[in-house]
C-alpha atoms as a PDB file:
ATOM      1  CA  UNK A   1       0.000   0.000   0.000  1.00  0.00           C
ATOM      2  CA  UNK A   2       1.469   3.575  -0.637  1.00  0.00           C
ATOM      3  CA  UNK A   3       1.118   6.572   1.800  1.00  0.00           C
ATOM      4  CA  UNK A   4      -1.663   8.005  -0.295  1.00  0.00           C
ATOM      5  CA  UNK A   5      -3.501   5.203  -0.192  1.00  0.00           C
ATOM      6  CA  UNK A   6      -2.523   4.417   3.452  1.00  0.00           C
ATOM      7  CA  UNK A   7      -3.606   8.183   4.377  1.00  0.00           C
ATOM      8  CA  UNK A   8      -7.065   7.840   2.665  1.00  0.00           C
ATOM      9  CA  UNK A   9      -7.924   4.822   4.069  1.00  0.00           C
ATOM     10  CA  UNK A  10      -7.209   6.334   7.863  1.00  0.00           C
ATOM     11  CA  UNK A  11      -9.007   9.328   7.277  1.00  0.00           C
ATOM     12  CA  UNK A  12     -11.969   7.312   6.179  1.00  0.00           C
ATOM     13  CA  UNK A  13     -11.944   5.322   9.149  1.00  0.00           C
ATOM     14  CA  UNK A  14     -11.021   8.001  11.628  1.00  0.00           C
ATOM     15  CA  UNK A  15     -14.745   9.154  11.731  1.00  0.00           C
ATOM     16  CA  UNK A  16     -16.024   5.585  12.863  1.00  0.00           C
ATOM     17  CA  UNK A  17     -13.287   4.626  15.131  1.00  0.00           C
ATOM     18  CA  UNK A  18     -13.569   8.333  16.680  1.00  0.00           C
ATOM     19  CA  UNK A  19     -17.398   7.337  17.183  1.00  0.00           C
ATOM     20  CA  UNK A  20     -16.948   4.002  18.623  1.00  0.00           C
ATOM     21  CA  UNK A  21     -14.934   5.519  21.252  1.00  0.00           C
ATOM     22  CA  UNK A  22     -17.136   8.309  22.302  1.00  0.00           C
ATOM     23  CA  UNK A  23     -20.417   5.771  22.319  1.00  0.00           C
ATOM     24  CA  UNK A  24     -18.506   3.349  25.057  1.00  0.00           C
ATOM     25  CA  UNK A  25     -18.910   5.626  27.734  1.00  0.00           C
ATOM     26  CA  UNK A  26     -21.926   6.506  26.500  1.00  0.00           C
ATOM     27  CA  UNK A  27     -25.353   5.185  28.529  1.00  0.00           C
ATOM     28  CA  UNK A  28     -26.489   2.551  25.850  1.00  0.00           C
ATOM     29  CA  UNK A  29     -30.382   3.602  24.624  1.00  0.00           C
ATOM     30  CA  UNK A  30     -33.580   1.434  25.876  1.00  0.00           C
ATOM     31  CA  UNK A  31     -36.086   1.181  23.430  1.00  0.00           C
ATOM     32  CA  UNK A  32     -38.962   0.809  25.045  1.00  0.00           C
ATOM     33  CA  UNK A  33     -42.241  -0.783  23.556  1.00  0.00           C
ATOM     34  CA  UNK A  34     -45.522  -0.128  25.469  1.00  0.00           C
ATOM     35  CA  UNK A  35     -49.477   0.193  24.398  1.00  0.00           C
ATOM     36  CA  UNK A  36     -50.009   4.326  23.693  1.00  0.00           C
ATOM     37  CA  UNK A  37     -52.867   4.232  26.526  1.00  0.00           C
ATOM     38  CA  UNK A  38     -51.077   2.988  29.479  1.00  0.00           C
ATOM     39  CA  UNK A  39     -50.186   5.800  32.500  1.00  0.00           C
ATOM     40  CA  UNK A  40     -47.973   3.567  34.136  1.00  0.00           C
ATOM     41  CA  UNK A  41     -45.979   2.507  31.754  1.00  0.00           C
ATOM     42  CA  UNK A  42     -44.901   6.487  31.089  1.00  0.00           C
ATOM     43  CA  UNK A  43     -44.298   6.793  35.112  1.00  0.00           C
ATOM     44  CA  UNK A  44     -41.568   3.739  34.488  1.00  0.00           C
ATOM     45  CA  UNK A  45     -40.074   5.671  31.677  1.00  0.00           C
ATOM     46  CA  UNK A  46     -39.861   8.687  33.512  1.00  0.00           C
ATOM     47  CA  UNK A  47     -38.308   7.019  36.076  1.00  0.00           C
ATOM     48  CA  UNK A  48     -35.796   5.843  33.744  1.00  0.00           C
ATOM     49  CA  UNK A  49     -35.072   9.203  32.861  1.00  0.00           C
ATOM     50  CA  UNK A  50     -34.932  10.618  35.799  1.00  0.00           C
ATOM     51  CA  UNK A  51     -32.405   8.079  36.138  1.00  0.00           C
ATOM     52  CA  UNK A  52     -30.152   9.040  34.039  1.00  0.00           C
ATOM     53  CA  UNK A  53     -30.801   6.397  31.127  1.00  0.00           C
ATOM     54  CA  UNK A  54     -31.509   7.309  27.881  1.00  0.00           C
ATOM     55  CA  UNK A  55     -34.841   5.847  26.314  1.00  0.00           C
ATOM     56  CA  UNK A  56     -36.917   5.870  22.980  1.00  0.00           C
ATOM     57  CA  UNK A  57     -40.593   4.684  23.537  1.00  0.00           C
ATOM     58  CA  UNK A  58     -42.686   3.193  20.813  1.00  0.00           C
ATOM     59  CA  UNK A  59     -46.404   3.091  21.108  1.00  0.00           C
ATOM     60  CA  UNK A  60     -47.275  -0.564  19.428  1.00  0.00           C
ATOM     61  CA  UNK A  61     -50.518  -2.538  19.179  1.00  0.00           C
ATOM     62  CA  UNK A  62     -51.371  -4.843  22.461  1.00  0.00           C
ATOM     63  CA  UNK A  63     -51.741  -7.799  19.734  1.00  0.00           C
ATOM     64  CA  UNK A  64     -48.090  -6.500  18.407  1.00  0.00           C
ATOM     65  CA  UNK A  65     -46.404  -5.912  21.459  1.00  0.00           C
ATOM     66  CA  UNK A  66     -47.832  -9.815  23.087  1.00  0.00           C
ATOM     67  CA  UNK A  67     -46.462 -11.225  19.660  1.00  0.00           C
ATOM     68  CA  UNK A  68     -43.259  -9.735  20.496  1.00  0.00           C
ATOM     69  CA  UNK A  69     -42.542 -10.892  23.835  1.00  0.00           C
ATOM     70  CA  UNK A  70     -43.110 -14.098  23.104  1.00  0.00           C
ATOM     71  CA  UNK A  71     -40.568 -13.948  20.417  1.00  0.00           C
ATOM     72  CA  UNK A  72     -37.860 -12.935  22.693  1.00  0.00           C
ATOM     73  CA  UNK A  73     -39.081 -15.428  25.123  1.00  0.00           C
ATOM     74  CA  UNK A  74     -41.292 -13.949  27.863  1.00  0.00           C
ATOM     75  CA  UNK A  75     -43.817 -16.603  28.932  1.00  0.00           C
ATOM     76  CA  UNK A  76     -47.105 -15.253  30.307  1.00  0.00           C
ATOM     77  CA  UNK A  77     -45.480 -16.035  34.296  1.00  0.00           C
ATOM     78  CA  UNK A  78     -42.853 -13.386  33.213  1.00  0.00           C
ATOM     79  CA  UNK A  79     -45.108 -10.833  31.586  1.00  0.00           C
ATOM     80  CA  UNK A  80     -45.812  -7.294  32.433  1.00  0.00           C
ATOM     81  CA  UNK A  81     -47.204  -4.468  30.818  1.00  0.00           C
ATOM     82  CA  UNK A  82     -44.288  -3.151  29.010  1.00  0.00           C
ATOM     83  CA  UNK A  83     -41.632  -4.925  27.395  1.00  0.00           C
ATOM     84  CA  UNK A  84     -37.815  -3.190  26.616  1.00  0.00           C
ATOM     85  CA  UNK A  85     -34.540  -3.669  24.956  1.00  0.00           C
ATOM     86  CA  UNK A  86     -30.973  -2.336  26.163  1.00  0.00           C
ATOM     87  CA  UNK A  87     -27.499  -3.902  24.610  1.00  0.00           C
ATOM     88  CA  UNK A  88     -29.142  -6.861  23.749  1.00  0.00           C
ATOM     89  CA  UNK A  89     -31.200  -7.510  26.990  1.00  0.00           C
ATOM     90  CA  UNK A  90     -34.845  -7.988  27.331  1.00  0.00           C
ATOM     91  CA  UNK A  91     -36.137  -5.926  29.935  1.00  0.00           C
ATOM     92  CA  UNK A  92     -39.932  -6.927  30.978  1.00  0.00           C
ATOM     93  CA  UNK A  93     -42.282  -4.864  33.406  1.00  0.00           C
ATOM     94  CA  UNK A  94     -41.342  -2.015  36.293  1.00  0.00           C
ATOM     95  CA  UNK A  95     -37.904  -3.260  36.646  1.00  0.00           C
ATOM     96  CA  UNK A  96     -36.119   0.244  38.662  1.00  0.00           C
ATOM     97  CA  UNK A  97     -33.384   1.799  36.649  1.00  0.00           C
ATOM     98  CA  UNK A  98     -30.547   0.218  39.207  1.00  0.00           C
ATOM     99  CA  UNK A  99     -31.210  -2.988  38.634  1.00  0.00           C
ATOM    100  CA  UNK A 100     -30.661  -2.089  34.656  1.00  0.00           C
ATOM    101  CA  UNK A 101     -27.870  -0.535  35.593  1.00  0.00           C
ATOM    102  CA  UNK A 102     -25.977  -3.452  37.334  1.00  0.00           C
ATOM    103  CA  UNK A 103     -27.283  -5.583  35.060  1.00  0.00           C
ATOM    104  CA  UNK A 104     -25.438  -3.906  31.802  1.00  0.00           C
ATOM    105  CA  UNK A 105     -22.464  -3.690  34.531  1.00  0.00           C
ATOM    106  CA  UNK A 106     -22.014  -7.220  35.324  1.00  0.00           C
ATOM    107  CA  UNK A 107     -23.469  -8.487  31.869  1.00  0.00           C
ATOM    108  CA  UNK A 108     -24.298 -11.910  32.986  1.00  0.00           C
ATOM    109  CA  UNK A 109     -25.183 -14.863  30.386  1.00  0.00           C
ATOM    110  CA  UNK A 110     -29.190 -14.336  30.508  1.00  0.00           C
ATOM    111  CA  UNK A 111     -32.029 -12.916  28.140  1.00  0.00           C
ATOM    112  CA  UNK A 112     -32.762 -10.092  30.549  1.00  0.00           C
ATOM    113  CA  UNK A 113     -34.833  -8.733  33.524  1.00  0.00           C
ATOM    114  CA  UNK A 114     -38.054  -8.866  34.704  1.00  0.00           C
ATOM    115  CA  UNK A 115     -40.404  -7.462  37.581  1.00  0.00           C
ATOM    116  CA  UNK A 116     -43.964  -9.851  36.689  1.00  0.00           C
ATOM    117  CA  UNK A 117     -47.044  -8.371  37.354  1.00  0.00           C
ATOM    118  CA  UNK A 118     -47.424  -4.999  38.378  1.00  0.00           C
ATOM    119  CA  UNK A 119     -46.228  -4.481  42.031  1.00  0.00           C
ATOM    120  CA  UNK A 120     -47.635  -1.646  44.076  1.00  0.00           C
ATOM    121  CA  UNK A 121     -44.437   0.912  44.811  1.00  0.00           C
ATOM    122  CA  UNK A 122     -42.351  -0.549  41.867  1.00  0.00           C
ATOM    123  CA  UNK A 123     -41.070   2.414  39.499  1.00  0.00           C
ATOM    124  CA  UNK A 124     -44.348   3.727  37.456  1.00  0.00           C
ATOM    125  CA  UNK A 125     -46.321   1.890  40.037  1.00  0.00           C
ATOM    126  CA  UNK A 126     -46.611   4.592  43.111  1.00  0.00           C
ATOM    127  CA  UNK A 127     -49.359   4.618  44.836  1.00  0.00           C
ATOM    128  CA  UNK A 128     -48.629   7.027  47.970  1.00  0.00           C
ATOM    129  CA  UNK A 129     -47.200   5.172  50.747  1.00  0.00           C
ATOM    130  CA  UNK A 130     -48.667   1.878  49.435  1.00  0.00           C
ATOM    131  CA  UNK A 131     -45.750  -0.252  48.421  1.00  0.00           C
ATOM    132  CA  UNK A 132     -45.504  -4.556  48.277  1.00  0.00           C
ATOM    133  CA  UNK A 133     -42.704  -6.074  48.580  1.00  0.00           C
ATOM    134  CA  UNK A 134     -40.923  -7.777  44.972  1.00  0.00           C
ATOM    135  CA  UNK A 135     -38.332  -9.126  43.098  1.00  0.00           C
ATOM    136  CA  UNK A 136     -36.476  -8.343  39.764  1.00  0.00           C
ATOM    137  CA  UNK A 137     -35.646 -11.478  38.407  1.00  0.00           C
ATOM    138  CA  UNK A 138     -33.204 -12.963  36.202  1.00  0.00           C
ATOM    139  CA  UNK A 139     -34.280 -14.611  32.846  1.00  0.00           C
ATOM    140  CA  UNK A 140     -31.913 -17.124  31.797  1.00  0.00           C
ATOM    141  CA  UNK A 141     -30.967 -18.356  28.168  1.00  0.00           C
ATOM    142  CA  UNK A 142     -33.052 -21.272  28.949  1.00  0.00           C
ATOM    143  CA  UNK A 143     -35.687 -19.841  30.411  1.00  0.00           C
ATOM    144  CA  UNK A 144     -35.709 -20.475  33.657  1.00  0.00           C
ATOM    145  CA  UNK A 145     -35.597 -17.405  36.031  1.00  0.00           C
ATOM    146  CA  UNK A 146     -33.669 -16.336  39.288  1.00  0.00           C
ATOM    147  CA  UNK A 147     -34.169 -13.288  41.964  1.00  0.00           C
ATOM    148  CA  UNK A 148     -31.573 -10.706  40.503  1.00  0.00           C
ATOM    149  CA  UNK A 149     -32.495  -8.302  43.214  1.00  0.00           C
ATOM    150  CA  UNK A 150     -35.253  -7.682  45.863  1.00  0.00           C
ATOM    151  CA  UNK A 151     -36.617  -5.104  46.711  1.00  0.00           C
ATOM    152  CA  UNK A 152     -39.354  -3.442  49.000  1.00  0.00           C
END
């Protein structure tokens, strides 16, 4: 290879390495998918933000957004009302922003995180001083689940 060539070829790929180092550091994005008329569901977002993590929320079908958690392996015992993605984790339901946060920290082997149900206190879920205790769990590759954190 000459230096011309040599010198292009950096400069072309400056740009990209540049941006792979500045997105690192960078809080990765949770796409959130939820139905467009649920209130709690934007308390668990807000939440998020408040948080500090970065989200995108997309307003899909209830038929659409069942269809898709079963694809990426949410039985009905795991299920919630909202269903996210982060760095190639599922997360299901009111899970609070820390556990998300220790989650993409450790990265353990596992589809995700989930809070089932809809547990009174969890993030989005406030009701005054009402709270019940629950758990985030674990989902593993096989399915199978494990407390990841409790809470409450």
């Amino acid at each position: 290879m000459n230096r011309r060539s040599f010198l292009l070829t950096a400069a072309a790929t400056l740009p990209l390495a540049t941006g792979a180092l500045a997105t690192t550091d960078a809080t990765p994005l949770i796409e959130v998918m939820k139905s467009p008329s649920c209130g709690c569901c934007t308390g668990w977002v807000d939440h998020l933000t408040t948080s500090g993590l970065q989200t995108e929320v997309r307003n899909v079908a209830d038929d659409q957004l069942w269809q898709m958690k079963s694809q990426l392996g949410i039985t009905d015992a795991l299920a919630s009302c909202h269903t996210a993605m982060v760095a190639g984790y599922v997360i299901e339901g009111h899970v609070p922003a820390q556990d998300i946060t220790r989650l993409l920290a450790e990265r353990p082997d596992a589809l995700g995180l989930s809070v089932p149900g809809m547990p009174i206190g969890s993030p989005g879920m406030e009701m005054g001083d009402d709270t019940e205790p629950f758990a985030t769990l674990l989902i593993r590759p096989d399915g199978n689940s494990e407390i990841f954190a409790r809470h409450g």
